[in-house]
N, C-alpha and C. Protein backbone atom coordinates (compact mmCIF):
# COMPACT_ATOMS: atom_id res chain seq x y z
N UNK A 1 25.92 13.99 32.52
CA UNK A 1 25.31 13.61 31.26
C UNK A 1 24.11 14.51 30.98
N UNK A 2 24.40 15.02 29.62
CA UNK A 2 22.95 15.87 29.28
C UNK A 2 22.05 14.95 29.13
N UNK A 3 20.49 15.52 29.48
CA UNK A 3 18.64 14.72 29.20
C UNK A 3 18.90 15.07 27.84
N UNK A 4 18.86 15.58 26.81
CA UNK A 4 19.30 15.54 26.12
C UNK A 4 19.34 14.35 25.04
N UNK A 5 20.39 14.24 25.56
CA UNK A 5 21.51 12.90 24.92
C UNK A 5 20.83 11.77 24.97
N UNK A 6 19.48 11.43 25.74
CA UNK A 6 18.88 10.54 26.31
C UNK A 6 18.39 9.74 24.70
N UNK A 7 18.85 8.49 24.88
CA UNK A 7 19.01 7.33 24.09
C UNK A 7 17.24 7.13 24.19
N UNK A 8 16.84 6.85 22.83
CA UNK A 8 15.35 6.00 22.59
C UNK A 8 15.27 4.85 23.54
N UNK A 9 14.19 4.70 24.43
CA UNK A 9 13.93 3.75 25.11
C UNK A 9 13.29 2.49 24.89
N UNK A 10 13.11 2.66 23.34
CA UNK A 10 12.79 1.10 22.70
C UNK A 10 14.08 0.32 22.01
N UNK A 11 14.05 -0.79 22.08
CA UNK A 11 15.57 -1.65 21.43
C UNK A 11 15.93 -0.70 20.32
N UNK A 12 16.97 -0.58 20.33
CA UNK A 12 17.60 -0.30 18.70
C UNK A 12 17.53 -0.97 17.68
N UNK A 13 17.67 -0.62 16.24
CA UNK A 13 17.18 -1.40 15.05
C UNK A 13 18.21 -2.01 15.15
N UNK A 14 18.52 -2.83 14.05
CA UNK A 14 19.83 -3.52 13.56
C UNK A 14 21.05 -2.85 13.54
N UNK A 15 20.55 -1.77 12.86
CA UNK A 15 21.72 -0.76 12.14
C UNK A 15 22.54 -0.15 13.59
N UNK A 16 21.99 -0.17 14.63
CA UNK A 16 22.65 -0.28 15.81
C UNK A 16 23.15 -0.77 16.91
N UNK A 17 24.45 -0.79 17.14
CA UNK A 17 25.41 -1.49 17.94
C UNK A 17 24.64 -2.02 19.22
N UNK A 18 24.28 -3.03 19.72
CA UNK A 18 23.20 -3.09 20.69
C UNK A 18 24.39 -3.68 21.96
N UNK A 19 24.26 -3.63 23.30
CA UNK A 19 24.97 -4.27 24.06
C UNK A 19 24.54 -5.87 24.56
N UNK A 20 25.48 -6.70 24.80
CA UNK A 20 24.84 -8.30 25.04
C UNK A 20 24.70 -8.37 26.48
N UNK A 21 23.23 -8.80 25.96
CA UNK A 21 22.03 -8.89 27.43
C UNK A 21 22.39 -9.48 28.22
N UNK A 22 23.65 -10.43 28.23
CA UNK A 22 24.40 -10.72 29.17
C UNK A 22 24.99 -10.16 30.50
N UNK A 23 25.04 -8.86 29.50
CA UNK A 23 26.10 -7.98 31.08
C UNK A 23 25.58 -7.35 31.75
N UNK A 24 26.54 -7.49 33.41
CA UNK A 24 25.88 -7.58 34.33
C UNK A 24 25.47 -5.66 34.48
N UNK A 25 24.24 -5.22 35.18
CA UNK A 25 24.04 -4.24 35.19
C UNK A 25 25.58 -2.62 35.35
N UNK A 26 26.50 -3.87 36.44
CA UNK A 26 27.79 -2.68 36.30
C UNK A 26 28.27 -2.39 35.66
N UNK A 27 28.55 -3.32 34.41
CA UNK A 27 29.22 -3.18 33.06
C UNK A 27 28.24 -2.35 32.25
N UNK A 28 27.21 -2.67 32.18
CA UNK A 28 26.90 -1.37 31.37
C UNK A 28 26.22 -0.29 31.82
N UNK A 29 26.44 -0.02 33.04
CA UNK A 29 26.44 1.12 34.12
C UNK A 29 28.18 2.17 33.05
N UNK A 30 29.12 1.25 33.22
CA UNK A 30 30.43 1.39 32.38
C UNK A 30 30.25 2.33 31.41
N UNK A 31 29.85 1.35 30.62
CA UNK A 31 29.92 1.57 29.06
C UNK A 31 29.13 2.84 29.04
N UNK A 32 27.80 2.87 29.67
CA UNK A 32 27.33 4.05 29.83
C UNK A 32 27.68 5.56 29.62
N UNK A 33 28.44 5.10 31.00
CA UNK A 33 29.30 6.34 31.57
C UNK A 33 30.54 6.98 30.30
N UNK A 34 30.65 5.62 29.99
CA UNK A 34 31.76 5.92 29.10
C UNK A 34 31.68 6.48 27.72
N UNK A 35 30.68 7.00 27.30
CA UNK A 35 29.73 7.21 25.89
C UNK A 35 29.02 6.12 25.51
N UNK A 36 28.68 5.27 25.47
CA UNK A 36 28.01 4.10 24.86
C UNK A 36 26.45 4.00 25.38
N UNK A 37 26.11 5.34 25.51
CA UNK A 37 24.71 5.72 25.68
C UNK A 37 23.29 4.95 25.00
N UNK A 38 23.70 4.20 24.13
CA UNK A 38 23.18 3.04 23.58
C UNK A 38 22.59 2.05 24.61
N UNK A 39 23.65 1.82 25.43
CA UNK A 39 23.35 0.86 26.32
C UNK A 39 22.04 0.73 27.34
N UNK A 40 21.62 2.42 26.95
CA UNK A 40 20.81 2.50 28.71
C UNK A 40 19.56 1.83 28.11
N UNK A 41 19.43 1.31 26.69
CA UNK A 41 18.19 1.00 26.46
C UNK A 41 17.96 -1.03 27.00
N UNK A 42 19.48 -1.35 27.12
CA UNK A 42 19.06 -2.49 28.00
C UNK A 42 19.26 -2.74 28.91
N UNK A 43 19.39 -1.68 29.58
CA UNK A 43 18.53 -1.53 31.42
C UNK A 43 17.51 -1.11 31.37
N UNK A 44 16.89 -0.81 30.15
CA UNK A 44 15.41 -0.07 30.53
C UNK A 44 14.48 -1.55 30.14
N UNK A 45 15.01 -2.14 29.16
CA UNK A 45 14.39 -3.86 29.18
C UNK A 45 14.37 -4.52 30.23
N UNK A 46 15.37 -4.43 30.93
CA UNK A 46 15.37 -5.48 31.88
C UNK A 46 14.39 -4.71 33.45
N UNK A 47 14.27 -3.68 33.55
CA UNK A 47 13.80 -3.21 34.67
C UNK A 47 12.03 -2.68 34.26
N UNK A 48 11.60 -2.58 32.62
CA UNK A 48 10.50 -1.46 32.78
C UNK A 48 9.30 -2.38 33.05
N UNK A 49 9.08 -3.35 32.99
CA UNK A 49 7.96 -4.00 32.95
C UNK A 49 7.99 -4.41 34.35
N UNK A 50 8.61 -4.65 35.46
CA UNK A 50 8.50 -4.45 36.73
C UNK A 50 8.44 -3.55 36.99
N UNK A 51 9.09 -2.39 36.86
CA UNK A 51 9.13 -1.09 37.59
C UNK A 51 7.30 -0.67 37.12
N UNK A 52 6.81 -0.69 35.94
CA UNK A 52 5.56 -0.50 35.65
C UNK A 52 4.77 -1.26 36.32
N UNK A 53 4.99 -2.79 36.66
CA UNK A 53 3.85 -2.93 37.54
C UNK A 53 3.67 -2.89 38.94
N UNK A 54 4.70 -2.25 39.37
CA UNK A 54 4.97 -1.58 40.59
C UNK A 54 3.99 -0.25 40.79
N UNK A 55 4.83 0.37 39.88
CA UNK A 55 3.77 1.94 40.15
C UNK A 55 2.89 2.17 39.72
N UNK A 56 2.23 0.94 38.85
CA UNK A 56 0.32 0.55 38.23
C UNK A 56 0.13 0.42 39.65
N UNK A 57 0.62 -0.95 39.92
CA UNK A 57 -0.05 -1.43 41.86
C UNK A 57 0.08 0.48 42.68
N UNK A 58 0.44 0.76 42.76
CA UNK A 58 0.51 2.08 43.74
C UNK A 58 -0.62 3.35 43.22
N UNK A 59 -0.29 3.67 41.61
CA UNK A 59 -1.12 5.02 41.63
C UNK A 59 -2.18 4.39 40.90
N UNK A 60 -2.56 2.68 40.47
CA UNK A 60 -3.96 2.47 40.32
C UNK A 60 -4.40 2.72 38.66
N UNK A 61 -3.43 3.95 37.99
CA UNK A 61 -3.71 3.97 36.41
C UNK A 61 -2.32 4.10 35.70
N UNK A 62 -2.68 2.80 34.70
CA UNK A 62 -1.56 2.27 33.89
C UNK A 62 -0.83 3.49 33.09
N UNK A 63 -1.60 4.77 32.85
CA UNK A 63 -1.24 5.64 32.11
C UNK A 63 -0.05 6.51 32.58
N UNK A 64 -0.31 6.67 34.11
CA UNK A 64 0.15 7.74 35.29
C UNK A 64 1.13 6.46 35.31
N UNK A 65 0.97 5.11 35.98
CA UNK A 65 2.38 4.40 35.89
C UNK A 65 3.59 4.33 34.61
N UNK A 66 3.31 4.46 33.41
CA UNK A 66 4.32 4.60 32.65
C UNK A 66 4.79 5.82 32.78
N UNK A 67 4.12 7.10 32.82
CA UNK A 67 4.77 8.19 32.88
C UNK A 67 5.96 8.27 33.81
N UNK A 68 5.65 7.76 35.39
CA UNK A 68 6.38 7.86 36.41
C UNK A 68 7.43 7.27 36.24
N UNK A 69 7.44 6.16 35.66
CA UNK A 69 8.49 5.50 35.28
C UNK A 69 9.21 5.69 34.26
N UNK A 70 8.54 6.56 33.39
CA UNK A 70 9.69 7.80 32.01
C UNK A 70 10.61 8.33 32.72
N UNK A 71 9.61 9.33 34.02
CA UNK A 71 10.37 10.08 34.42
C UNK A 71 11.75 9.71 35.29
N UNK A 72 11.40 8.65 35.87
CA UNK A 72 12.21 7.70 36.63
C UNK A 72 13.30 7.46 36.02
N UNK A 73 13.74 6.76 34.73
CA UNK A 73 14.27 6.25 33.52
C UNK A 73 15.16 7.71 33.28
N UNK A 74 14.81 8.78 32.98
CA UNK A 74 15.01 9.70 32.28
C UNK A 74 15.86 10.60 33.55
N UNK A 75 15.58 10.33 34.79
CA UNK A 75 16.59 10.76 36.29
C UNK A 75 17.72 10.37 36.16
N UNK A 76 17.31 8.85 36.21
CA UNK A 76 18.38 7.94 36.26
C UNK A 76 19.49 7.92 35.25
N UNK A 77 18.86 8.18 33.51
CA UNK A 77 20.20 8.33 33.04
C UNK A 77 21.06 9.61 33.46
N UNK A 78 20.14 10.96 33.37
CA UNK A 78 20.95 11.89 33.55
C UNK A 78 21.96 12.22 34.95
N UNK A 79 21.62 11.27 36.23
CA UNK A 79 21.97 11.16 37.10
C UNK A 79 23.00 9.79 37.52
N UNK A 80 23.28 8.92 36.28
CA UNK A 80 24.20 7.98 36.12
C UNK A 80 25.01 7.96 37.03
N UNK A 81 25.88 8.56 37.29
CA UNK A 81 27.14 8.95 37.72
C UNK A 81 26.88 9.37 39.56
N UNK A 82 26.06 9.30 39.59
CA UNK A 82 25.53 9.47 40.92
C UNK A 82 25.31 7.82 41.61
N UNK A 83 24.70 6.79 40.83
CA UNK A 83 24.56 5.53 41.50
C UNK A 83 26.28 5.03 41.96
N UNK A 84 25.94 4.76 43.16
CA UNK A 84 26.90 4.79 44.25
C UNK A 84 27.57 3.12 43.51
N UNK A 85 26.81 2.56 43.51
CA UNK A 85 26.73 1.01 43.25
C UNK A 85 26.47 0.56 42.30
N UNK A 86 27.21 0.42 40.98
CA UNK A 86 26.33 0.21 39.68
C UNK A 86 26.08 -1.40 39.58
N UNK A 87 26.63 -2.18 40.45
CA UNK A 87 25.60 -3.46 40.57
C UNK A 87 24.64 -3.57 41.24
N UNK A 88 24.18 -2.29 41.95
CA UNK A 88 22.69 -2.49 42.73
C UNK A 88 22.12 -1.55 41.77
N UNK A 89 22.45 -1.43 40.42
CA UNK A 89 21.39 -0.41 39.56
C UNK A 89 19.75 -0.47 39.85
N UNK A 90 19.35 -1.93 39.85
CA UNK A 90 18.29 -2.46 39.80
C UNK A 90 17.45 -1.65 41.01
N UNK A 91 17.98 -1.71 42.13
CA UNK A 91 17.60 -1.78 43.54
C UNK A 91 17.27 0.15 43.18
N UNK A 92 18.33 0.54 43.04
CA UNK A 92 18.70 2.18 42.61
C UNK A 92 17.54 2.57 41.86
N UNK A 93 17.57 2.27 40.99
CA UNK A 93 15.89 2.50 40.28
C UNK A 93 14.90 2.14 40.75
N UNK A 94 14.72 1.15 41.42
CA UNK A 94 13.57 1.07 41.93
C UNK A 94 13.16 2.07 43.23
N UNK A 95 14.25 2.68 43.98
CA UNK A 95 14.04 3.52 44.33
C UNK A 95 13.42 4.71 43.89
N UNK A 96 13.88 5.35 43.17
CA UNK A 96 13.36 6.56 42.21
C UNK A 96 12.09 5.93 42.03
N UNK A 97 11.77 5.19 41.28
CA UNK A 97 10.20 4.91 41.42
C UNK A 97 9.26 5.10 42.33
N UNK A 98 9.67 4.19 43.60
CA UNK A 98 9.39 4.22 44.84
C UNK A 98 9.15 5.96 45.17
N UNK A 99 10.00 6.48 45.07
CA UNK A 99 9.96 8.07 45.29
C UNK A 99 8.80 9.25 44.40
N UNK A 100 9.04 8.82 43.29
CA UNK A 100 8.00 9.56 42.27
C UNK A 100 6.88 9.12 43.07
N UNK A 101 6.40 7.45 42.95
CA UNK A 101 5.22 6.89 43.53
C UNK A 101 4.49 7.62 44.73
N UNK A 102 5.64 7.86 45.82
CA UNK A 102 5.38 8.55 46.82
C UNK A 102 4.92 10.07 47.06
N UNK A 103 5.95 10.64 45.59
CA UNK A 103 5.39 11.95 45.48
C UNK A 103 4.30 12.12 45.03
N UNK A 104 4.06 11.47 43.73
CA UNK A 104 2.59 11.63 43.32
C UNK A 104 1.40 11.38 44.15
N UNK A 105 1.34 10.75 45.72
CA UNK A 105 0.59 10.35 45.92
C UNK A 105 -0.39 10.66 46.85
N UNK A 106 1.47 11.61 47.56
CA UNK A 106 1.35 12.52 48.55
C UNK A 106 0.40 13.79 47.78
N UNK A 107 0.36 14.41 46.79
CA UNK A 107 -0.02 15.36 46.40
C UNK A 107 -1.81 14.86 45.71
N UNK A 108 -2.18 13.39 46.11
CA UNK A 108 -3.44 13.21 45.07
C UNK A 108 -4.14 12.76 46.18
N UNK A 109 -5.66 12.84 46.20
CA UNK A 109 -6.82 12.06 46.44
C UNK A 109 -6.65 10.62 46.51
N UNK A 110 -6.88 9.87 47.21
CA UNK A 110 -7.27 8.36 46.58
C UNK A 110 -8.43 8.31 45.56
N UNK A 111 -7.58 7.14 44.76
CA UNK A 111 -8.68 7.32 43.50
C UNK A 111 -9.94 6.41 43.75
N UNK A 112 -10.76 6.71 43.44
CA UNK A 112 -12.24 6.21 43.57
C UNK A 112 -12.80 5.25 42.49
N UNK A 113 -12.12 5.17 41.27
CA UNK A 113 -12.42 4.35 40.57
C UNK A 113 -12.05 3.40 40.69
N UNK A 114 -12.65 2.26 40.04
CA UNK A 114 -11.57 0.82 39.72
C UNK A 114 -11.27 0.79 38.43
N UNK A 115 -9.69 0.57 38.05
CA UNK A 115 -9.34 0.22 37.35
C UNK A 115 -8.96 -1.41 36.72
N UNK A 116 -9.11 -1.83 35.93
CA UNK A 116 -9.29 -3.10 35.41
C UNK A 116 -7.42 -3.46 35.22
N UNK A 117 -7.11 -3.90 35.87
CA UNK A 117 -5.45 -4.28 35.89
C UNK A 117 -5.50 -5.01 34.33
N UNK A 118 -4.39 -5.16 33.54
CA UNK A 118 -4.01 -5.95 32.70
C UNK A 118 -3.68 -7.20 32.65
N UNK A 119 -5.02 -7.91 32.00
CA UNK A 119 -4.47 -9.54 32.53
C UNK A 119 -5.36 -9.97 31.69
N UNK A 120 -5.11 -11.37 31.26
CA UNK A 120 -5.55 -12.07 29.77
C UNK A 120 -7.25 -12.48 30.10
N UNK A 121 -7.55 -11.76 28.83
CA UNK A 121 -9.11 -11.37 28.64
C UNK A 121 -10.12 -13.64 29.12
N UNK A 122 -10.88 -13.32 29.90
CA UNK A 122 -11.01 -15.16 29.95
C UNK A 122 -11.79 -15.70 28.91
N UNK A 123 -11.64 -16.87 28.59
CA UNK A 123 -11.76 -17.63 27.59
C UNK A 123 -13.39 -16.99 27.06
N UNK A 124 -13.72 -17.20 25.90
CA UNK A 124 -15.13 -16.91 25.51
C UNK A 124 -16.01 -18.34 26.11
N UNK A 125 -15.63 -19.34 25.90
CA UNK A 125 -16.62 -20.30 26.84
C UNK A 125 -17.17 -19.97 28.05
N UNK A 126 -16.38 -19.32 28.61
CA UNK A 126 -16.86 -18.92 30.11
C UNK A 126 -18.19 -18.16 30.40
N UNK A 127 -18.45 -17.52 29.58
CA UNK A 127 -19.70 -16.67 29.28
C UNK A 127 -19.65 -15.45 29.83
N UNK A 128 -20.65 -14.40 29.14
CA UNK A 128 -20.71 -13.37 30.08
C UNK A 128 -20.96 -12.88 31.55
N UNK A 129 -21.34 -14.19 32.12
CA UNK A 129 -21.82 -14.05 33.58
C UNK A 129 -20.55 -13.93 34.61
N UNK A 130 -19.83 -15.10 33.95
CA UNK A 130 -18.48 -15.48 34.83
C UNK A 130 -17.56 -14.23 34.67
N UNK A 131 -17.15 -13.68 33.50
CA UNK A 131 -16.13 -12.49 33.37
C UNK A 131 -16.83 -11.65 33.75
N UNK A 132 -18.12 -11.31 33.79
CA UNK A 132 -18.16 -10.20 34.61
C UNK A 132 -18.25 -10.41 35.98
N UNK A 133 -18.01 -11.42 36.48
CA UNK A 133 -18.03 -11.87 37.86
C UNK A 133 -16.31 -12.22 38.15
N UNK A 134 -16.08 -12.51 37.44
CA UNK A 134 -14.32 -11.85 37.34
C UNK A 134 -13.93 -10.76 37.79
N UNK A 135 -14.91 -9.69 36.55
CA UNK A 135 -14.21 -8.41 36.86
C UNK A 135 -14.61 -7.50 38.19
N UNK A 136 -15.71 -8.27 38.60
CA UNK A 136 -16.30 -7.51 39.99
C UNK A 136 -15.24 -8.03 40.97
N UNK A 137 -14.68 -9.11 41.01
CA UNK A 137 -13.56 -9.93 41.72
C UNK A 137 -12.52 -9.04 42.01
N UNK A 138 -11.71 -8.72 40.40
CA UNK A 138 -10.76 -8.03 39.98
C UNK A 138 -11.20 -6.56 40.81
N UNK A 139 -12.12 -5.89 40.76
CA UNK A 139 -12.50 -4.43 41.13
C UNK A 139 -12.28 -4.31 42.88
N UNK A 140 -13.33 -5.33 43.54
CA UNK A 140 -12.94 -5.58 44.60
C UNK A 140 -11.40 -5.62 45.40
N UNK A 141 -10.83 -6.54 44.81
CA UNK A 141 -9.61 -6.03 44.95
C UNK A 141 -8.26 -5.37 45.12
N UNK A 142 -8.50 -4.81 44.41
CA UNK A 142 -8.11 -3.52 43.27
C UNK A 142 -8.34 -2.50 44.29
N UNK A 143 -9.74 -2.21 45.01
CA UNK A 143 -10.12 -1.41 45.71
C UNK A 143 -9.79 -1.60 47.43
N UNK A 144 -9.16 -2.72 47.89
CA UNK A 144 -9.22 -3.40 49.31
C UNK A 144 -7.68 -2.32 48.35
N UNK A 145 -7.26 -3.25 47.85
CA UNK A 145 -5.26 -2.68 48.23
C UNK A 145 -5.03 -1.46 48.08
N UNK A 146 -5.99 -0.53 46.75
CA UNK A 146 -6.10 0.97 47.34
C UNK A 146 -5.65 1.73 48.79
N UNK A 147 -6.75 0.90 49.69
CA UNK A 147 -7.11 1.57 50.74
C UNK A 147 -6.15 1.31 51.20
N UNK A 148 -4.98 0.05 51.12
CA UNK A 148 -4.12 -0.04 52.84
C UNK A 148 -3.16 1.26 52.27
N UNK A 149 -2.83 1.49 53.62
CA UNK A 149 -2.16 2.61 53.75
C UNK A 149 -0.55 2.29 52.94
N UNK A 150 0.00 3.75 52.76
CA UNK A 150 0.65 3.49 51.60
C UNK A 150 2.20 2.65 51.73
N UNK A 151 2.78 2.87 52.59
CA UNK A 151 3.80 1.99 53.15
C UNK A 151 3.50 0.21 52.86
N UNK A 152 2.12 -0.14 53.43
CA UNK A 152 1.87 -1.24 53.18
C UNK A 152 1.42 -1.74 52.08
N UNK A 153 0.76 -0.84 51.27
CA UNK A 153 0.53 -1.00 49.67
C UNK A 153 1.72 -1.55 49.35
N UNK A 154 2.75 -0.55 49.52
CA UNK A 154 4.15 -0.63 48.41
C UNK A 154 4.83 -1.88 49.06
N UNK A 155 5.06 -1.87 50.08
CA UNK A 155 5.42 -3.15 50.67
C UNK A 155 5.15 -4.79 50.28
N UNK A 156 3.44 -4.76 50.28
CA UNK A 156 3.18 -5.79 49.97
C UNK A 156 2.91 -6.41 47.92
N UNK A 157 3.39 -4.70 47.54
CA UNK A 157 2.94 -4.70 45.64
C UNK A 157 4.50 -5.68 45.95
N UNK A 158 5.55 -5.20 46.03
CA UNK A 158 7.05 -5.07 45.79
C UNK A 158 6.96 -7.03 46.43
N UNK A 159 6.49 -7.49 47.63
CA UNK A 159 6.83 -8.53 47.62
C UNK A 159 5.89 -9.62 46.79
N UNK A 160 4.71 -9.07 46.86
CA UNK A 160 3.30 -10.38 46.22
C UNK A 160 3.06 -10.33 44.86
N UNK A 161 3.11 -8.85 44.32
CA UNK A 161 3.24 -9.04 43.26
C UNK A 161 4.49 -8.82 42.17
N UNK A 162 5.35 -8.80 42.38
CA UNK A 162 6.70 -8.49 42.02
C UNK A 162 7.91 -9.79 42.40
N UNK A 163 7.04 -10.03 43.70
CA UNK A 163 8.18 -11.54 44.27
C UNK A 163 9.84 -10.64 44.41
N UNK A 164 9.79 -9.99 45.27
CA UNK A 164 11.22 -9.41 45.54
C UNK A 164 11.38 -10.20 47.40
N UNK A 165 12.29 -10.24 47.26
CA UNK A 165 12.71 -10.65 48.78
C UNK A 165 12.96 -9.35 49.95
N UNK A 166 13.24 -9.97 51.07
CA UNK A 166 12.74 -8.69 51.84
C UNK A 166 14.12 -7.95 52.10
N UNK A 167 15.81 -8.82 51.82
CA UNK A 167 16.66 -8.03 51.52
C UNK A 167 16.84 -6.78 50.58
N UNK A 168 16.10 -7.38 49.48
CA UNK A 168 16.00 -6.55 48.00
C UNK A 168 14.97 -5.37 47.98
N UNK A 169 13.69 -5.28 49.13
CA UNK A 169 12.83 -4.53 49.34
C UNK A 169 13.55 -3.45 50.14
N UNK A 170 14.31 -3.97 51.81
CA UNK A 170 14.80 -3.48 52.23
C UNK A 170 16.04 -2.67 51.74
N UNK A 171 16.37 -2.76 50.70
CA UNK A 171 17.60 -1.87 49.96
C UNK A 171 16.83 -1.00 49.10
N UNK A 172 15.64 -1.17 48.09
CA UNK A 172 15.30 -0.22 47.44
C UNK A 172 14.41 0.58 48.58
N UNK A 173 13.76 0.30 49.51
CA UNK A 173 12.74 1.31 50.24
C UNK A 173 13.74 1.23 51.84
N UNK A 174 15.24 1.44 51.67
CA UNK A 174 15.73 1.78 53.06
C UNK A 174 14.94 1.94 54.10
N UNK A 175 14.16 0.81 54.23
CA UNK A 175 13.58 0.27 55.39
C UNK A 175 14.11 -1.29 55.96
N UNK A 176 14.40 -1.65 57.54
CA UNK A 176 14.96 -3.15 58.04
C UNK A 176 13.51 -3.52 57.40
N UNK A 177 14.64 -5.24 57.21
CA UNK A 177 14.08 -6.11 56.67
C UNK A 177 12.60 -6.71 58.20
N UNK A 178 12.62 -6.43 58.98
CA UNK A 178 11.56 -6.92 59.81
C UNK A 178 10.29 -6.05 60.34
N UNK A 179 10.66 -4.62 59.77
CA UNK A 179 10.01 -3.69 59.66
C UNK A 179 9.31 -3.99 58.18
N UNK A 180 9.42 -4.42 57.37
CA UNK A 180 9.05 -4.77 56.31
C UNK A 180 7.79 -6.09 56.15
N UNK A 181 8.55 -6.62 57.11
CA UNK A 181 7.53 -7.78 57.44
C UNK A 181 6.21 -7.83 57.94
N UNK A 182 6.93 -6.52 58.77
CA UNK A 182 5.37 -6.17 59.43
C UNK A 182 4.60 -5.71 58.98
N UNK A 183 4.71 -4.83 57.43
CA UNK A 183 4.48 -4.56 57.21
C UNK A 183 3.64 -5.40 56.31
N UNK A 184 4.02 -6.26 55.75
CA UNK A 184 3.23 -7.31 54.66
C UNK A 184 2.47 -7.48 55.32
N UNK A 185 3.09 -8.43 56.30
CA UNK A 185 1.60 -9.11 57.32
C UNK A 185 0.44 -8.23 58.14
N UNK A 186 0.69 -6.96 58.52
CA UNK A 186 -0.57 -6.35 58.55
C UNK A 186 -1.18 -6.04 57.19
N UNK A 187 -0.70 -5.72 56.05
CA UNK A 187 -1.60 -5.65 54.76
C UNK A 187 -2.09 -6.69 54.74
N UNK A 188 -1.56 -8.09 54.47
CA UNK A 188 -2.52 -9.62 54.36
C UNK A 188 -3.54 -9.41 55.08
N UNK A 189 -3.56 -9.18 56.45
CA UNK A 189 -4.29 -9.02 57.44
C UNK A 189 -5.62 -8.27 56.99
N UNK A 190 -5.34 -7.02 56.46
CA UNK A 190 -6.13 -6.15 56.06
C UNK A 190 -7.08 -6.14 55.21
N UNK A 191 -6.26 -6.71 54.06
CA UNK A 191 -6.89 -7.41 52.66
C UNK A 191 -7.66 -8.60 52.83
N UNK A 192 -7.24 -9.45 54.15
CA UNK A 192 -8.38 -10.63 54.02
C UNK A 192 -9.91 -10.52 55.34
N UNK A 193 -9.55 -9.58 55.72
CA UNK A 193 -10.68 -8.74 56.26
C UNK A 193 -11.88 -7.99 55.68
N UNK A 194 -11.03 -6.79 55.11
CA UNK A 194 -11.70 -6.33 54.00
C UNK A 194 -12.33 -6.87 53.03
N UNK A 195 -11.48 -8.47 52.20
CA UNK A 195 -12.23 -9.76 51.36
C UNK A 195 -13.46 -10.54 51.94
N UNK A 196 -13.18 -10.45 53.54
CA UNK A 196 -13.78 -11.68 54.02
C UNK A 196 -15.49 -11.04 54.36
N UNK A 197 -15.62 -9.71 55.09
CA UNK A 197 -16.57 -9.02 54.98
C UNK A 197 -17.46 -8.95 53.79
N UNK A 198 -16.59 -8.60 52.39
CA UNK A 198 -17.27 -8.25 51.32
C UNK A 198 -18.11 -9.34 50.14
N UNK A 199 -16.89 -10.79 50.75
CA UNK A 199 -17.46 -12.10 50.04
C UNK A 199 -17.89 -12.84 50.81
């Protein structure tokens, strides 16, 4: 498949044939393959808003996470025909993510800033004291999961904040499922150390 050919990644208007959100990722893995290039825009619904807050949790800026995940999106269609398994699409992409994530990360600094994650602004009653005592909360944070090392970052983004199971981890980051474990639980470990010192 030509990049090219690559279908708009926002829903289609009316005026276009849309596929029903029903079907299961293999079927329109299918249709895909089959010209109905239309379709890839609802696998990109159903996967981008996880896959984005996956690789926000990893490279830390929301800007650098959508990109990675263009590029991700934009592999994956042209490389269609390559997923071995078009009912583990899900798992399949999240790989590629996983991979960009890794590349970018390998090649950068840890970042030094804090970034303010996306999450609903708190009530105005609360006053200015409390949200900004929020956001020092939020920063803190933000900055403990930075630091764990990166295996356990991704490990513990993919299960705590994502809620994936450790079969489903273990298939997108071809790592055993108990190697995985260990991996969470030394990040918890880490993070409530690092919390417990600082608060």
């Amino acid at each position: 498949m030509s990049v090219a050919r690559l279908p708009s990644l926002r829903r289609p208007s009316h005026g276009v044939l849309r596929c029903v959100e029903a079907e299961s990722d293999a079927h329109l893995v299918v249709r895909i393959l089959s010209g109905e290039t239309g379709c890839f825009a609802e696998l990109v619904d159903r996967y981008q808003a996880a896959l984005h807050r996956y690789a926000q949790g990893m490279v830390r800026d929301p800007d650098l996470a959508a990109d990675l995940v263009q590029d991700a999106f934009v592999k994956a269609y042209s490389r269609l025909d390559s997923c071995r398994d078009p009912s583990r699409f899900g798992a399949w992409i999240y790989r590629i993510v996983v991979n960009r994530c890794r590349d970018y990360l390998k090649r950068q600094r840890k970042p030094t800033l804090c970034l303010e994650e996306h999450t609903a602004a708190a009530p105005d009653a609360d006053g200015p004291a409390l949200r900004a005592e929020r956001g020092e909360l939020r920063c803190l944070i933000d900055r403990a999961i930075s630091s764990l090392p990166g295996h356990q970052r991704e490990a513990f983004l993919l299960r705590h904040m994502d809620g994936h199971s450790y079969d489903e981890m273990a298939e997108m980051l071809d790592v055993s499922v108990s190697a995985l474990k260990m991996r969470v639980l030394r990040a918890r470990g880490t993070l409530q150390e690092q919390l417990r010192e600082v608060l």
